[in-house]
Protein backbone atom coordinates (compact mmCIF):
# COMPACT_ATOMS: atom_id res chain seq x y z
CA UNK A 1 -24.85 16.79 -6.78
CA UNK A 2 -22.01 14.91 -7.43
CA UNK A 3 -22.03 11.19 -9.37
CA UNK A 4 -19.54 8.14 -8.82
CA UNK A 5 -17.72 8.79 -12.17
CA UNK A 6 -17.07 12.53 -10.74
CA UNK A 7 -14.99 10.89 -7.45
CA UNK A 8 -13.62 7.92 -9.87
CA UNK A 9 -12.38 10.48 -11.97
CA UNK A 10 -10.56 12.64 -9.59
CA UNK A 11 -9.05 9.84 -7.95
CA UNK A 12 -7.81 8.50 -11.45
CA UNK A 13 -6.36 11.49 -12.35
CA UNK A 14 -4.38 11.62 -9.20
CA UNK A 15 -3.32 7.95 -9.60
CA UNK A 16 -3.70 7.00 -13.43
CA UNK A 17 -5.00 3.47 -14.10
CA UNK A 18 -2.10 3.46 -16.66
CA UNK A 19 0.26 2.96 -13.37
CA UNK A 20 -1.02 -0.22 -12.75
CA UNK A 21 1.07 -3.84 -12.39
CA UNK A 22 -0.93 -5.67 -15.20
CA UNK A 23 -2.12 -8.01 -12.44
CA UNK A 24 -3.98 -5.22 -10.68
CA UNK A 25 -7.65 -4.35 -10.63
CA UNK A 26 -7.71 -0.95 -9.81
CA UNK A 27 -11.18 0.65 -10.92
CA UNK A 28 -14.79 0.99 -10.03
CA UNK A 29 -15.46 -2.44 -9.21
CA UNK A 30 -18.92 -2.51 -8.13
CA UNK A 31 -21.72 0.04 -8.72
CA UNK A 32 -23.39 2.62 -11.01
CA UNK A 33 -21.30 5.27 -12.23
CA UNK A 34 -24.11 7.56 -12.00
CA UNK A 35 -25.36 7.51 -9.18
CA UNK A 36 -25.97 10.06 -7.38
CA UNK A 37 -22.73 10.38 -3.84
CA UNK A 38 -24.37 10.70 -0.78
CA UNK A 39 -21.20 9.75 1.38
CA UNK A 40 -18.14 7.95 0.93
CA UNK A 41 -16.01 5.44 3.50
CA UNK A 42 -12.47 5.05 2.55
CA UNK A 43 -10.33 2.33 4.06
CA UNK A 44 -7.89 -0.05 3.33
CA UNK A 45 -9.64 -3.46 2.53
CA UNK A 46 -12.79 -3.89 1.60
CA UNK A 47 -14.62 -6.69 3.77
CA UNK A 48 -17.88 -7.64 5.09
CA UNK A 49 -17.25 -5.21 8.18
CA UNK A 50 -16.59 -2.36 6.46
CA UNK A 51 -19.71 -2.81 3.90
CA UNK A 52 -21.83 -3.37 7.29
CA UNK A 53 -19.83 0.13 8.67
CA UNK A 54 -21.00 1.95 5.01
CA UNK A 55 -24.63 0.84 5.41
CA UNK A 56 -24.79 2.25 9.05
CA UNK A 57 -22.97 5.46 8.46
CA UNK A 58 -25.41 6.01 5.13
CA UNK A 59 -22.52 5.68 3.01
CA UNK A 60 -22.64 4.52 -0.72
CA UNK A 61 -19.76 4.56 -1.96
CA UNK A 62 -16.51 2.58 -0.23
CA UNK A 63 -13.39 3.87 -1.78
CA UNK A 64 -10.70 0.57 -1.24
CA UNK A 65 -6.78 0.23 -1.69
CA UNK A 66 -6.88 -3.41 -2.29
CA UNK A 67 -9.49 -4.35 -4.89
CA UNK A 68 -11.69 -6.78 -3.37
CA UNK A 69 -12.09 -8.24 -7.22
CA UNK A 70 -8.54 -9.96 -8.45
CA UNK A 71 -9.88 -12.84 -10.20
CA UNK A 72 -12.70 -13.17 -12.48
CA UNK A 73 -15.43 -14.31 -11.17
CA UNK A 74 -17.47 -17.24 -12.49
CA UNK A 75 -20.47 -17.23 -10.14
CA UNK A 76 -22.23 -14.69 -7.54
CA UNK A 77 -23.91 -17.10 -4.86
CA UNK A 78 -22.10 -15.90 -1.99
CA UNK A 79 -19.93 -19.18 -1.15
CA UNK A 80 -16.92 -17.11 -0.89
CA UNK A 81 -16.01 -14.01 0.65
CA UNK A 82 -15.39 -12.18 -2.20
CA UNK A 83 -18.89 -12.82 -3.41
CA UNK A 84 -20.37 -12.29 0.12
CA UNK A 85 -19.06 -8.54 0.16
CA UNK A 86 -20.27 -7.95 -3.52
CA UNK A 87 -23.40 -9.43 -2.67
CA UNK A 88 -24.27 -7.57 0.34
CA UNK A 89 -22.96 -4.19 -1.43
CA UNK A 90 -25.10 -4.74 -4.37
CA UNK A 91 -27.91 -5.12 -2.22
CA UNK A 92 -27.69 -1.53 -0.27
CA UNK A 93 -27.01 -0.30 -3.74
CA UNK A 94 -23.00 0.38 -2.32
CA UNK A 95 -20.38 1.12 -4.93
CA UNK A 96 -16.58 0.16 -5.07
CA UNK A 97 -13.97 1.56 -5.69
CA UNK A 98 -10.33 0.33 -5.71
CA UNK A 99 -7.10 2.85 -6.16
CA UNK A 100 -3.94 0.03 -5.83
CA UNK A 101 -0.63 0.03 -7.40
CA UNK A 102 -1.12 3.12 -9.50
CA UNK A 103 -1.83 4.81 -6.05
CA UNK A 104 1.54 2.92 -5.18
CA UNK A 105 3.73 4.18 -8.00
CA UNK A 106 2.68 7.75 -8.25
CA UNK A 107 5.36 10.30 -5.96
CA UNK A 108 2.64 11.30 -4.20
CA UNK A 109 1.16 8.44 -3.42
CA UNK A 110 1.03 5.25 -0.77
CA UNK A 111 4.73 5.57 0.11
CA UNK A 112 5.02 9.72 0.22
CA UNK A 113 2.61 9.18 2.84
CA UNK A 114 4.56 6.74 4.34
CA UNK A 115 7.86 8.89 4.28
CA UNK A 116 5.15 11.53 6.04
CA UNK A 117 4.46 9.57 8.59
CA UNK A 118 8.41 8.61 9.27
CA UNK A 119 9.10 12.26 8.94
CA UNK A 120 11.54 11.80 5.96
CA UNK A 121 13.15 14.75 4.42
CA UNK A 122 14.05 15.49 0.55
CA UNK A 123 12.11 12.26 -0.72
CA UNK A 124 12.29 10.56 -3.80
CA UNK A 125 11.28 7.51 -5.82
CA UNK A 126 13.10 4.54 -5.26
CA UNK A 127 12.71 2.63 -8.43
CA UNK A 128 11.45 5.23 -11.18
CA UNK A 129 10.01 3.42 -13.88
CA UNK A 130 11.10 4.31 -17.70
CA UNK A 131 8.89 3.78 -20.99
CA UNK A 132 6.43 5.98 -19.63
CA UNK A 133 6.87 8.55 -21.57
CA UNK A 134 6.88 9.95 -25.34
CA UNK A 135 8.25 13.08 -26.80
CA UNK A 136 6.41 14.90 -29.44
CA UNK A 137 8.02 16.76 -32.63
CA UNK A 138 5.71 18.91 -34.53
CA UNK A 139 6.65 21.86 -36.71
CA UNK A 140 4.20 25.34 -36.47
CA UNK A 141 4.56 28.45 -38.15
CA UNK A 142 5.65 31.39 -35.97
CA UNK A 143 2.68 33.11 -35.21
CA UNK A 144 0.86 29.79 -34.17
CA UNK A 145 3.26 28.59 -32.08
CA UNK A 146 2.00 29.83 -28.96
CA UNK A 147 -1.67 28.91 -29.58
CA UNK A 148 -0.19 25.17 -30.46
CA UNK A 149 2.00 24.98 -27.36
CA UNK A 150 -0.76 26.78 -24.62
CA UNK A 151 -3.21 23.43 -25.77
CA UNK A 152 -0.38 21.06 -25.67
CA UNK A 153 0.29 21.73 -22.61
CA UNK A 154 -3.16 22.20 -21.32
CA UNK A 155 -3.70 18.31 -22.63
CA UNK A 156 -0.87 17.31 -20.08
CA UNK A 157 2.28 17.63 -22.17
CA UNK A 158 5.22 19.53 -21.00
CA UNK A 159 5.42 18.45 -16.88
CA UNK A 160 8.77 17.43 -15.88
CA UNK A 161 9.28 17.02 -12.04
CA UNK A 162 8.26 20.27 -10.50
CA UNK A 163 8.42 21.80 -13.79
CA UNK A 164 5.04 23.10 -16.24
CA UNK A 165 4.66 23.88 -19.47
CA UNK A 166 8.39 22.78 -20.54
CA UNK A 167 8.55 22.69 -24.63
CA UNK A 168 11.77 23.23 -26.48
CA UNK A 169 11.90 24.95 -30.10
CA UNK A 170 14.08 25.84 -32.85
CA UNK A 171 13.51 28.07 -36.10
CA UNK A 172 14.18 26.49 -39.37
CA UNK A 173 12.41 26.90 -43.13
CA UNK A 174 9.77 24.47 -43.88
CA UNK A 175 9.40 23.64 -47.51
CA UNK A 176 6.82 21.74 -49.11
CA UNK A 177 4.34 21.44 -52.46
CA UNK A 178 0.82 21.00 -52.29
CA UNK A 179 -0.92 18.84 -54.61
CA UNK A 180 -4.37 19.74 -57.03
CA UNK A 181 -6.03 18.32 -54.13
CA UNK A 182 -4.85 20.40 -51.31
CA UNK A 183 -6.29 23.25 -49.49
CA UNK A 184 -2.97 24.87 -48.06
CA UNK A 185 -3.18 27.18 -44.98
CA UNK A 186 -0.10 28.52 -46.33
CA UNK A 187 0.78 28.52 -50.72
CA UNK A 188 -0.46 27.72 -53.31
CA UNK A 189 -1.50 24.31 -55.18
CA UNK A 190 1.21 22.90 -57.47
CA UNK A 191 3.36 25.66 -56.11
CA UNK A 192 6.42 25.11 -53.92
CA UNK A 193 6.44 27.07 -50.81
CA UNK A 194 9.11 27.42 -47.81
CA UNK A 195 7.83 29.33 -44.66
CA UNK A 196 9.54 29.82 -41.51
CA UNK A 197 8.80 27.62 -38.96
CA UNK A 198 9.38 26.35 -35.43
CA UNK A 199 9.92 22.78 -34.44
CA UNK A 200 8.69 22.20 -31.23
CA UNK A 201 9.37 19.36 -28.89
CA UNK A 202 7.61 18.38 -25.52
CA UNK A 203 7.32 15.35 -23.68
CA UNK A 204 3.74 13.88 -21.63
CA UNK A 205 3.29 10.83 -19.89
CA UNK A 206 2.59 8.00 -23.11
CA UNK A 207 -0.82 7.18 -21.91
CA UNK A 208 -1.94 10.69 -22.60
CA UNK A 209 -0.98 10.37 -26.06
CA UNK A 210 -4.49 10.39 -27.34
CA UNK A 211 -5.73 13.59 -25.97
CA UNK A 212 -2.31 15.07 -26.88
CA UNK A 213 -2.78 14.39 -30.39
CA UNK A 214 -6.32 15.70 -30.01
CA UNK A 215 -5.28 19.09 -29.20
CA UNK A 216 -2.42 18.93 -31.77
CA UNK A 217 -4.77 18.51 -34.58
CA UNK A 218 -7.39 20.83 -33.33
CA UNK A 219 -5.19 23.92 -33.07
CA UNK A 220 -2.77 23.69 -35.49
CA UNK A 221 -3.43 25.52 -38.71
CA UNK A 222 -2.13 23.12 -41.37
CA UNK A 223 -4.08 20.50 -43.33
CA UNK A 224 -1.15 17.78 -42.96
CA UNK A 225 0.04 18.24 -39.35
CA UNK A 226 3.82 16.93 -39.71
CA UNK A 227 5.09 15.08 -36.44
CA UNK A 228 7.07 12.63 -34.77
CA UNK A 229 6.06 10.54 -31.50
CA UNK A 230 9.34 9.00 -30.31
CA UNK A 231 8.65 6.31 -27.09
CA UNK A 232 11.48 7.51 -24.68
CA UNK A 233 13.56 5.08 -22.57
CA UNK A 234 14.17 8.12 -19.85
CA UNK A 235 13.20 6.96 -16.22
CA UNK A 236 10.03 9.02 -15.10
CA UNK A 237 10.96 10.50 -11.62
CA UNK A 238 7.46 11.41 -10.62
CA UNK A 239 6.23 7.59 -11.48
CA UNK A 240 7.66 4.15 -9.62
CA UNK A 241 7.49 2.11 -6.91
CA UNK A 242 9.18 2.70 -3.21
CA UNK A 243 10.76 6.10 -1.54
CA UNK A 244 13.61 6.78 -0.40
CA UNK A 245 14.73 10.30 2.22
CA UNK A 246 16.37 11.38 5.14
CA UNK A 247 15.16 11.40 8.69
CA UNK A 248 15.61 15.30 10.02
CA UNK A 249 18.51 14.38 12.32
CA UNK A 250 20.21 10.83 12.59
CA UNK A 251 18.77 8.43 15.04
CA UNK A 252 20.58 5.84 17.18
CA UNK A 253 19.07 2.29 17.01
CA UNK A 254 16.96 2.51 20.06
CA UNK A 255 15.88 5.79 19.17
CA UNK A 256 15.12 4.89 15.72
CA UNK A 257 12.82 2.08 16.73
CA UNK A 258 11.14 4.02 19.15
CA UNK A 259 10.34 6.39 16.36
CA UNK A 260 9.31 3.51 14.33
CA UNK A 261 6.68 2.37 16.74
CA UNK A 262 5.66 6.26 17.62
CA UNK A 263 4.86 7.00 13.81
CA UNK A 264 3.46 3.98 12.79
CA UNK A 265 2.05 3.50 16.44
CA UNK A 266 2.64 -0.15 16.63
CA UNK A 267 4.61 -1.91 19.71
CA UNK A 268 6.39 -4.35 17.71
CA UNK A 269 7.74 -5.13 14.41
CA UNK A 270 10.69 -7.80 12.54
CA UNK A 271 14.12 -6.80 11.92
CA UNK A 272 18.02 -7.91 10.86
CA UNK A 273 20.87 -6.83 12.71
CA UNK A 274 21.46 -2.70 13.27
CA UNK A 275 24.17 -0.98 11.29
CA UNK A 276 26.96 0.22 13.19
CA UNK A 277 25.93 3.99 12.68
CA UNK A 278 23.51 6.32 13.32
CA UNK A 279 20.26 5.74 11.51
CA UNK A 280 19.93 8.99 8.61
CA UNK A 281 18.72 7.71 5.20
CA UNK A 282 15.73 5.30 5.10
CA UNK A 283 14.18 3.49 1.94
CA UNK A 284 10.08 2.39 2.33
CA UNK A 285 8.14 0.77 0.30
CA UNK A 286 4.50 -0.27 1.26
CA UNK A 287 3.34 -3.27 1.30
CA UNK A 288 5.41 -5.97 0.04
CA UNK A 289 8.52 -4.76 -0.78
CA UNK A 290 10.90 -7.36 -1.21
CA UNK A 291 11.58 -7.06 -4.88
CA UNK A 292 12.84 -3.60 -3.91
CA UNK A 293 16.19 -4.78 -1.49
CA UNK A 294 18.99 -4.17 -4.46
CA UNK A 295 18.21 -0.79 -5.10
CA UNK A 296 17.76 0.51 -1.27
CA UNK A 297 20.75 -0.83 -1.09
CA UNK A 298 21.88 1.32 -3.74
CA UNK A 299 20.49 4.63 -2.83
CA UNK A 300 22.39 4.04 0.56
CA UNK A 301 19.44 3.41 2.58
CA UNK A 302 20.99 2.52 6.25
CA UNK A 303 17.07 0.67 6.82
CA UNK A 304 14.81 -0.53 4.32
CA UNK A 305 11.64 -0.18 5.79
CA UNK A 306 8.82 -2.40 4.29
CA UNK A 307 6.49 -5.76 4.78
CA UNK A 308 5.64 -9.06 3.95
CA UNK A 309 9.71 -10.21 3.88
CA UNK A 310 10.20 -14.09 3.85
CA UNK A 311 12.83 -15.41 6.23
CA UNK A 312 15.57 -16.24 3.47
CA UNK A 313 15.21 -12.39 2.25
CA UNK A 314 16.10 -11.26 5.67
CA UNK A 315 19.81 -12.82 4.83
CA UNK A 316 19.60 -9.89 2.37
CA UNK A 317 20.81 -7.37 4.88
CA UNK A 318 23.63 -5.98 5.23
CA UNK A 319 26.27 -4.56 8.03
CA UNK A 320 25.22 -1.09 6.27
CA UNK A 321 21.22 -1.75 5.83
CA UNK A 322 19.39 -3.41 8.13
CA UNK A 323 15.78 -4.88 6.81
CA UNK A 324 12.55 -3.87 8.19
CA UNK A 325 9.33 -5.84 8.31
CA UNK A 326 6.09 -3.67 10.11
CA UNK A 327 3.72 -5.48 8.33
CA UNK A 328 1.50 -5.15 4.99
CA UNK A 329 -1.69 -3.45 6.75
CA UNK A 330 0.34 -1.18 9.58
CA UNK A 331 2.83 0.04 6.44
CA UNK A 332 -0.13 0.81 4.43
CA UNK A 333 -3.27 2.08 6.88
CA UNK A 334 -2.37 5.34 6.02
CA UNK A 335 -3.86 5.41 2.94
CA UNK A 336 -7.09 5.93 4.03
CA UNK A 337 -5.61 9.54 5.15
CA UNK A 338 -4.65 10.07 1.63
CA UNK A 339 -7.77 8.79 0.29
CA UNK A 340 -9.69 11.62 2.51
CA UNK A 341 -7.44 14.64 1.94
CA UNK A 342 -7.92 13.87 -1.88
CA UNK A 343 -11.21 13.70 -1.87
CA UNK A 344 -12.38 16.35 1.25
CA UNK A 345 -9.76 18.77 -1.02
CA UNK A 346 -11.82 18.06 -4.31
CA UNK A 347 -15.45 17.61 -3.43
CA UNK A 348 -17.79 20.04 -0.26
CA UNK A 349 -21.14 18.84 -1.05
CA UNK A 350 -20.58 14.93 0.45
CA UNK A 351 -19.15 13.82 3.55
CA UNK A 352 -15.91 11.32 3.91
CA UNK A 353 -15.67 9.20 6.59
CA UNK A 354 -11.98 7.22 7.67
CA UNK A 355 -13.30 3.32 8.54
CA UNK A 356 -12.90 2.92 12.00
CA UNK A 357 -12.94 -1.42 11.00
CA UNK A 358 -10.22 -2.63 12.01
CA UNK A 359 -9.43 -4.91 8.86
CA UNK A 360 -5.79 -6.65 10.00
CA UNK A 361 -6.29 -10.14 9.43
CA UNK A 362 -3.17 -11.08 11.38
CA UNK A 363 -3.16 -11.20 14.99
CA UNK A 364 -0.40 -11.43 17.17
CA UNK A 365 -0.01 -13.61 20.92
């Protein structure tokens, strides 16, 4: 039997709450962490509908993009609809859960499956964001070094890209004198002692810095563990927000928007002007995308496919990128599809259901 925490967990480790815009309210929202999954719904929003579809599919736990909790609540009557959907899932004992911009800003995440759907080629993160990580400097004596390095990296350091268990080192002669008080792994008290050493250096993602340190201090051998945590301005490839890749062959523009509508299967969607050129190198970015414009234009994006543009960023455009808008829900749906192959991948003894509500609150005449 599997409990809430188990799914929360997986589905945090895939997208870390670290990730998050500090506005976001990506967790378990509503629930009991341990109770007991029976069956989980995964969609996009989290309304009144989709509660209604968990309770008649025997579903109770609703896995959510958007959190249906932004602001703090001061009451729980049910005079809005926020408190109407809490309400009713507290009452058939329904849990929620809400993955958002950390699902966004991870590379395989929101927009890879996005670029999937598009059919993009040799992706990449638009905007990689930097002071994510931290480098670590610690100094082991030869024969512990591998013991040191095997839990370091086991703790999550030493992943770059497409890269494990990356660690540089160099041998040098530590030197050192322990005090009356000491209990040396190596020497003698009072006594100064050099010993070949290694310095080793590795890098993990900052907000594993705790468990990193954990496994630091557990297997290495000296009483005084001498290191260095240095916050690194480096960009972190694998974490930001937006894609950018390369359709398989270049499109014209009526082709291209056919392919548009075919992958995202709608039958209409906003635009600027078409470039001149055949269509090769497209930029997405889920959801509301506006704030990333400057740099598809600077990864040579010939569209810059996204939602929730205002008219005056349509101006924006260029004779060499033309703007897309298909709309916040139809550029983000797809997440439900990443929600299930996450969790169908990691758990056998629960069912997932894809909500068949359709949750668009925008209609078009």
């Amino acid at each position: 039997m599997t409990k809430i925490k188990e799914v929360v967990q997986v589905l945090e480790q895939y997208a870390p709450p670290a990730y998050q815009e500090s506005y976001d309210n990506a967790l378990l929202q509503v629930g009991d962490p341990n109770a007991i999954v029976t069956k989980v719904l995964v969609t996009l929003d989290c309304t009144l509908d989709v509660v209604q579809e968990a309770i008649d599919r025997g579903c109770n736990l609703i896995v959510a993009h958007h959190p249906v909790i932004f602001k703090p609540l001061k009451s729980l009557t049910g005079k809005t609809p926020v408190e109407r959907v809490i309400l009713k899932a507290l009452q058939h004992q329904i849990a929620i859960f809400a993955c958002h911009t950390n699902l966004d800003h991870v590379h395989n995440g929101v927009n890879a499956k996005l670029s999937q759907k598009l059919g993009l080629a040799n992706t990449r993160i638009l905007a990689p964001k930097t002071q994510l990580l931290t480098k670590l400097e610690t100094y082991v004596p030869l024969e512990d070094t591998e013991k040191v390095l095997t839990a370091l990296h086991q703790a999550g350091a030493g992943q770059i890209g497409e890269y494990s268990d990356c660690s540089f080192r160099v041998t040098g002669t530590g030197r050192f004198t322990p005090s009356t008080q000491a209990s040396p792994h190596i020497g003698e008290p009072c006594q100064t002692e050099e010993t070949i050493e290694n310095k080793l250096e590795v890098i993990f993602p900052a907000f594993k810095q705790n468990q990193i340190m954990r496994a630091l201090q557990q297997t290495h051998p000296y009483e005084e563990v001498a290191h260095y945590l240095v916050s690194l301005q480096n960009e972190n490839q694998e974490v930001g927000a937006g894609m950018v890749g390369e359709l398989e062959e270049p499109l014209e523009t009526e082709a291209f928007v056919q392919h548009v509508k075919d992958s995202l299967q709608i039958s209409t969607f906003r635009h600027t002007a078409w470039p001149q050129k055949p269509i090769k190198r497209v930029a997405v970015c889920g959801g509301a995308g506006s704030f990333l414009i400057r740099q598809a234009k600077a990864a040579g994006a010939d569209v810059f496919l996204t939602a929730d543009l205002k008219y005056h960023e349509f101006f924006e455009s260029t004779e060499h990128m033309a703007l897309v808008d298909v709309g916040h829900y139809e550029s983000e749906v797809y997440t439900k599809e990443l929600f299930y192959d996450i969790l169908t991948k990691s758990f056998a003894n629960f069912a997932v259901d894809l909500s068949s509500t359709h949750t668009n609150p925008v209609r078009h005449s």
